[in-house]
Protein backbone atom coordinates (compact mmCIF):
# COMPACT_ATOMS: atom_id res chain seq x y z
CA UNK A 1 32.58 25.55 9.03
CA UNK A 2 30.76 28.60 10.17
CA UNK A 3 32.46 29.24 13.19
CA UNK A 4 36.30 30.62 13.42
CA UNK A 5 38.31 27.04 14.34
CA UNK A 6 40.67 27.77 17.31
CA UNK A 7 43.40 25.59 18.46
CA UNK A 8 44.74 24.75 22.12
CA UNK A 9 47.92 23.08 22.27
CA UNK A 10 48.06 22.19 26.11
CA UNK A 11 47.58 19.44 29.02
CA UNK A 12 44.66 17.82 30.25
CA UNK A 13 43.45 18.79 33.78
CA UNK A 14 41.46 16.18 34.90
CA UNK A 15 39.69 18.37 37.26
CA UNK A 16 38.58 21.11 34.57
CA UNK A 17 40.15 24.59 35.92
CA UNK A 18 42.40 24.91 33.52
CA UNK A 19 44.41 23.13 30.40
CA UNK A 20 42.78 21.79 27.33
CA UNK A 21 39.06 21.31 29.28
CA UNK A 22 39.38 24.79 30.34
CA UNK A 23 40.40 26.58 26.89
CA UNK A 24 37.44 24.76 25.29
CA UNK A 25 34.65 25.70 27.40
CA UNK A 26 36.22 29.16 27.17
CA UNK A 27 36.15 28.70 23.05
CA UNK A 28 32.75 27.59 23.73
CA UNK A 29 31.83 30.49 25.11
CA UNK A 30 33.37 32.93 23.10
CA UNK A 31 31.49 31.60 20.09
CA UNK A 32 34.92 29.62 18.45
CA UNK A 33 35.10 25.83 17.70
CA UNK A 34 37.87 24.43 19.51
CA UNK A 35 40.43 21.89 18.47
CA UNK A 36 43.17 20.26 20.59
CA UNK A 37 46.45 18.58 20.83
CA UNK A 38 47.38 17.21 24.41
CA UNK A 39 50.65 17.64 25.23
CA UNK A 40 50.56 16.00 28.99
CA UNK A 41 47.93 14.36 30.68
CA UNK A 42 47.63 15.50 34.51
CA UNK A 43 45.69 14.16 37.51
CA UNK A 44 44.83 16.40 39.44
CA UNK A 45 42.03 18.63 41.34
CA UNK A 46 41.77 21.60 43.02
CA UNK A 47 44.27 20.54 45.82
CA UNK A 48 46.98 19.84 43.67
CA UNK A 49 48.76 17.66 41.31
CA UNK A 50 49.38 14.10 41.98
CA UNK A 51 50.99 12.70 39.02
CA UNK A 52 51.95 14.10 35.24
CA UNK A 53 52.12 11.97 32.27
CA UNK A 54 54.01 13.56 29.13
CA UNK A 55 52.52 12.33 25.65
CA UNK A 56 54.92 11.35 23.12
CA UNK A 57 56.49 14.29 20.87
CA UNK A 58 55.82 12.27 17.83
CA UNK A 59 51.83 11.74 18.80
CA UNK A 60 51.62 15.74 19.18
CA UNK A 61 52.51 16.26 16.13
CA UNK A 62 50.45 13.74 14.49
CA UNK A 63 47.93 15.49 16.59
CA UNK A 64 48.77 18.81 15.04
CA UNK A 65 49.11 17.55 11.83
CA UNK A 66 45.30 16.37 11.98
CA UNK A 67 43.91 19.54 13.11
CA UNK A 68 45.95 21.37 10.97
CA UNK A 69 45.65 19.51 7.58
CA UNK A 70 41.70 19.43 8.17
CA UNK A 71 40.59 22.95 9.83
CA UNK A 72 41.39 26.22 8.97
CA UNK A 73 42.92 27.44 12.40
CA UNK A 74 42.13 31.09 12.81
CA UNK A 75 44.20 31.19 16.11
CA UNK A 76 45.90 29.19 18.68
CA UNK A 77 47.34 29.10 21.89
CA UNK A 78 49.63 27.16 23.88
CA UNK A 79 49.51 26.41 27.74
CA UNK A 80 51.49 23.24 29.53
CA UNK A 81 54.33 22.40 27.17
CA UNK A 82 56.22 20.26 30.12
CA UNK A 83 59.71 19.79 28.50
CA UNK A 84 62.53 20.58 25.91
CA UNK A 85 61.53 17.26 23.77
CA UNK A 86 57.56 18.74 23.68
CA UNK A 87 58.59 22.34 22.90
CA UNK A 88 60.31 21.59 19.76
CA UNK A 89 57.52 19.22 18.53
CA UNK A 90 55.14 21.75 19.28
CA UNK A 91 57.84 24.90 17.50
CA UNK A 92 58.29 22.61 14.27
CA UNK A 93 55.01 21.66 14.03
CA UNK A 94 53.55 25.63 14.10
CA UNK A 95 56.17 26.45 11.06
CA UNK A 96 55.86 23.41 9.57
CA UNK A 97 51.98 24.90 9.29
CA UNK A 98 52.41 28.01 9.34
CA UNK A 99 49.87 28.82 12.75
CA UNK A 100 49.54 32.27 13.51
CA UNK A 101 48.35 34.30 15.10
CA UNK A 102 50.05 32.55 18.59
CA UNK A 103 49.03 33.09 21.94
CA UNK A 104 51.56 31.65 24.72
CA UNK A 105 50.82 31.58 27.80
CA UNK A 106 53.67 30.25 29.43
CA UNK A 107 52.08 27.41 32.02
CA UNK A 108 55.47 26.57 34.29
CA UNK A 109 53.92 26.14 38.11
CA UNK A 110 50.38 24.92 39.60
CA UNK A 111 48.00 27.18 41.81
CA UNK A 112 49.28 24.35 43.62
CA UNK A 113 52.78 24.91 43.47
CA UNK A 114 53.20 21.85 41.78
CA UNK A 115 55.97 22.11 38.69
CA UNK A 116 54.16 22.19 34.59
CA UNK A 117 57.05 22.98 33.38
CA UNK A 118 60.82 21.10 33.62
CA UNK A 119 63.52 23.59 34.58
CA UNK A 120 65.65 22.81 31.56
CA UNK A 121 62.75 23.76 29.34
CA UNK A 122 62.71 27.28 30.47
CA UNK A 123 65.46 28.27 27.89
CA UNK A 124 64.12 26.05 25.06
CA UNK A 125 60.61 28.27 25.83
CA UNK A 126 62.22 31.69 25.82
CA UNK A 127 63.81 30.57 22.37
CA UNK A 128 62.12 28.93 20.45
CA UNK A 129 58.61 29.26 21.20
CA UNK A 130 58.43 33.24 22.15
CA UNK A 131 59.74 34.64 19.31
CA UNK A 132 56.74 33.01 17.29
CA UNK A 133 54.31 34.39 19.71
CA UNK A 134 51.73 37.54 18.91
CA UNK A 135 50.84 38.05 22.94
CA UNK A 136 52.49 36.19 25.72
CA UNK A 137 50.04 36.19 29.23
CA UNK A 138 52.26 35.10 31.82
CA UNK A 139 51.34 35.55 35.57
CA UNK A 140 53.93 37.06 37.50
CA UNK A 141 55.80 34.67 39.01
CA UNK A 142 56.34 32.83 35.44
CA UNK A 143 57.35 36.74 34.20
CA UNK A 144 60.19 36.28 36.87
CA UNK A 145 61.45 33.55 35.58
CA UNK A 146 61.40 33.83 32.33
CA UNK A 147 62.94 37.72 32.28
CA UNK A 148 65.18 36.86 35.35
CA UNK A 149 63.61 40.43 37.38
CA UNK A 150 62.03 40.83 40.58
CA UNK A 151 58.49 41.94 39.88
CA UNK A 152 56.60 44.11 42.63
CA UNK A 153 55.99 47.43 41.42
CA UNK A 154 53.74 48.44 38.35
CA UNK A 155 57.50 49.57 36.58
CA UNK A 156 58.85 46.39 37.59
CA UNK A 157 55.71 45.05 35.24
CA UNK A 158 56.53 47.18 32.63
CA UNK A 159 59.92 46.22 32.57
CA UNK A 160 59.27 42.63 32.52
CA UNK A 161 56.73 42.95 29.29
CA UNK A 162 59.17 44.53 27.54
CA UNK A 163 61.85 42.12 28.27
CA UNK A 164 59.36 39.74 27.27
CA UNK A 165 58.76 41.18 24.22
């Protein structure tokens, strides 16, 4: 293949602004040739999110295993991970592979408000998934939770990326 093969390891948002249909049109653009595993299938729009469906840890990895065992993944990055049973697939699955270079971007809460990430998985995310990450792009309010700070001033921001890191 031609093109550099990227992977998203995410949820589906059936309206398109953001999980796996958004990281593909982005990959699109960017010149890459995307390949997926769904972690969660979501239904919802631009108003919110009206129901979440978790895929079975054992069908993403058999997902991951595909894409990894016939592409040459030059980079990946992870989005909605939903819960501690998803996390670990998704952790074991990376080494198992080897995937680098990892970008996480650390998908707990909907624009809407609505919850993409259980609050028992928090700790299983901080764990076991950052430490294999290369950049981490959380928005602020997920930077508060996973750092336990306040964030409001630029030092505040500063502090948190390092805690992060």
């Amino acid at each position: 293949m031609s093109q550099p093969v990227v992977l998203t390891i995410a949820g589906s948002d059936s309206g398109a602004g953001a999980g796996i249909q958004a990281d593909l049109k982005t990959f699109s653009a960017l010149g890459v040739y995307g390949v997926s595993v769904i972690t969660a299938i979501t239904a919802q729009n631009t108003m919110g999110v009206r129901a979440v469906q978790e895929i079975d840890p054992d069908v993403i990895a058999a997902q991951l295993d595909a894409v990894a065992e016939d592409f040459q993944i030059a980079a990946l990055k992870t989005g909605m991970l939903f819960s501690v049973a998803i996390i670990k697939a998704v952790v074991a699955g990376l080494k198992r592979h080897a995937l680098r270079p990892l970008v996480v971007d650390p998908v707990m809460i909907a624009k809407s408000g609505d919850r993409l990430l259980r609050e028992d998985a928090v700790q299983t995310l901080r764990g076991a998934l950052l430490p294999l990450a290369h950049v981490v792009t959380p928005n602020i309010p997920e930077a508060e939770v996973l750092t336990g700070l306040t964030i409001r001033t630029h030092a505040d921001r500063v502090a948190a990326g390092r805690a992060i890191m």
